[in-house]
Protein backbone atom coordinates (compact mmCIF):
# COMPACT_ATOMS: atom_id res chain seq x y z
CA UNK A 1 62.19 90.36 115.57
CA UNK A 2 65.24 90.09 113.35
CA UNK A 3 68.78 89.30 114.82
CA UNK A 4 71.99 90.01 113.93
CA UNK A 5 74.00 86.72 114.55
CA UNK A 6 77.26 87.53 113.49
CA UNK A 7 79.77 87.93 116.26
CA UNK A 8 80.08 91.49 118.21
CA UNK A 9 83.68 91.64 116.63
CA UNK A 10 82.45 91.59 113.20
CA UNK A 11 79.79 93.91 113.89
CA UNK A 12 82.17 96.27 115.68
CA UNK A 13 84.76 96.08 112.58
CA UNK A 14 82.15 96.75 109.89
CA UNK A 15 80.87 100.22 111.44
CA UNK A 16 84.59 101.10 111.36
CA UNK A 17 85.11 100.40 107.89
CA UNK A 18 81.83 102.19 107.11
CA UNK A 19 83.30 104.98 108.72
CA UNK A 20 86.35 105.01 107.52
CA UNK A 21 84.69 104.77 104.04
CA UNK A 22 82.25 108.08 105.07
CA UNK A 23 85.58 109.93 106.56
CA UNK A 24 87.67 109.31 103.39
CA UNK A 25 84.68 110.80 100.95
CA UNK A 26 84.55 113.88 103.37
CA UNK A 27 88.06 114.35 103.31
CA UNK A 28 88.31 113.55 99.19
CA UNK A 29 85.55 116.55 98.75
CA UNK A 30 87.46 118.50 101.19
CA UNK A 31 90.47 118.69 98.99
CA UNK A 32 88.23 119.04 95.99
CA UNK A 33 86.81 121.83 97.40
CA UNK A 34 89.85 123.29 97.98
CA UNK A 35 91.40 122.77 94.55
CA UNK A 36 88.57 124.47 92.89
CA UNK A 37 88.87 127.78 95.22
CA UNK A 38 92.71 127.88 93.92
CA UNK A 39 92.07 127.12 90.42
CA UNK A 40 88.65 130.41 90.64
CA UNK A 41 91.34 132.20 91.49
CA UNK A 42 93.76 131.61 89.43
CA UNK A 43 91.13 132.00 86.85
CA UNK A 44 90.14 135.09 88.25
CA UNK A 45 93.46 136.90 88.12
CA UNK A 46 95.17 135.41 84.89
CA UNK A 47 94.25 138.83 83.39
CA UNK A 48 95.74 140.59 85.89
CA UNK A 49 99.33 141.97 85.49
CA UNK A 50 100.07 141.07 88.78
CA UNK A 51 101.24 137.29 89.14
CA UNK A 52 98.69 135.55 91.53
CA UNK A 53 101.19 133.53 93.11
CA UNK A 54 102.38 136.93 94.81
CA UNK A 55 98.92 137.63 95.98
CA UNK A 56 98.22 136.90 100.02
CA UNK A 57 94.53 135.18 99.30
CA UNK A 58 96.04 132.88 96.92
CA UNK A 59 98.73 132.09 99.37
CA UNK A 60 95.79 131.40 102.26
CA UNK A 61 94.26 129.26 99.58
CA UNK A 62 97.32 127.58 98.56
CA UNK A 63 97.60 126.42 102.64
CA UNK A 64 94.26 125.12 102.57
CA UNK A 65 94.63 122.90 100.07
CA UNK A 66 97.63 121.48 101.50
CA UNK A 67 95.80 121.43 104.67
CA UNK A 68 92.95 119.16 103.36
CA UNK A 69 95.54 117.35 100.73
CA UNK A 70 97.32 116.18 104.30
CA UNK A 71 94.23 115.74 105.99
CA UNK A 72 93.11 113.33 103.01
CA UNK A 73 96.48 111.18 102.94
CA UNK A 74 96.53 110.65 106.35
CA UNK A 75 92.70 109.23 106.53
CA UNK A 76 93.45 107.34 103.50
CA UNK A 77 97.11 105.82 105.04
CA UNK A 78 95.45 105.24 108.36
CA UNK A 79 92.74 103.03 106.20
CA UNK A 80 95.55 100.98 104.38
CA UNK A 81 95.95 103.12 101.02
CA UNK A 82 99.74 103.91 101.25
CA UNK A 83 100.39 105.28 97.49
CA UNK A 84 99.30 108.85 97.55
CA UNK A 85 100.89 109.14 93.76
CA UNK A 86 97.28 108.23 92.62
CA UNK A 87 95.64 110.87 94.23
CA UNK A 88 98.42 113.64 92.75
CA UNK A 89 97.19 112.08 90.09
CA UNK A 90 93.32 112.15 90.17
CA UNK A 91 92.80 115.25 91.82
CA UNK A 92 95.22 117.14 89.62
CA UNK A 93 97.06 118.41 92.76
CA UNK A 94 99.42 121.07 91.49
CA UNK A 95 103.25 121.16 93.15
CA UNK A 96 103.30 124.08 95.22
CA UNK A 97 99.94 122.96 97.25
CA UNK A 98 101.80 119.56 97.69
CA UNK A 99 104.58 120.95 99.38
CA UNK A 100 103.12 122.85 101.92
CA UNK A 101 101.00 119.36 102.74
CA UNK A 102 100.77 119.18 106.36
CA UNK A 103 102.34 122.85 107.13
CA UNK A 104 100.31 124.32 109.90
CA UNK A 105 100.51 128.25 109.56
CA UNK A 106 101.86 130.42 111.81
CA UNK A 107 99.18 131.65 114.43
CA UNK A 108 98.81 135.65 113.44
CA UNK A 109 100.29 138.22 116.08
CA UNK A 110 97.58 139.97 118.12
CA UNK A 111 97.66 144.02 117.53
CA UNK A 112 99.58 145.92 119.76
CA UNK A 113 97.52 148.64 121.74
């Protein structure tokens, strides 16, 4: 029977790095994810005549985005990575999906009866 002989503390930090690790990929496909819904529809409607930034789906998707662009900085800050200019960068993160980063929509008004 194999043990492990390093201290409990060194166990203990190594699962949280491994998770942190695991959280940061689910978040960094999360906003990947996102980004390619946007840019489908962009795609999508560039024939239109109609611009798609006045379109309410593209606005939805522009929110999620930001959502999992916010979700993704914070998991990466909370794990040490401060600069978020590199993932702008990587991910191609357009402007207007950056500044609704971390805006939580309005909850939707139930129907009147």
């Amino acid at each position: 029977m194999s043990r492990d002989l390093r201290p409990p503390v060194d166990i203990l930090h190594y699962e949280i790095v491994q998770e942190q690790a695991s959280a940061l990929g689910r978040m960094g496909r999360a906003l990947e994810q996102s980004l390619v819904r946007l840019r489908e529809f962009d795609a999508a409607h560039a024939a239109s005549g109609t611009p798609a930034s006045m379109h309410p789906a593209r606005r939805k998707l522009v929110m999620e985005a930001g959502q999992a662009l916010w979700m993704f900085v914070v998991q990466r800050e909370a794990s040490g990575l401060r600069d978020s200019r590199h993932i702008m960068r990587t991910y191609n993160v357009p402007g207007e999906v950056q500044l609704c980063m971390g805006l939580v929509p309005a909850p939707s008004k139930p129907a009147s009866t």
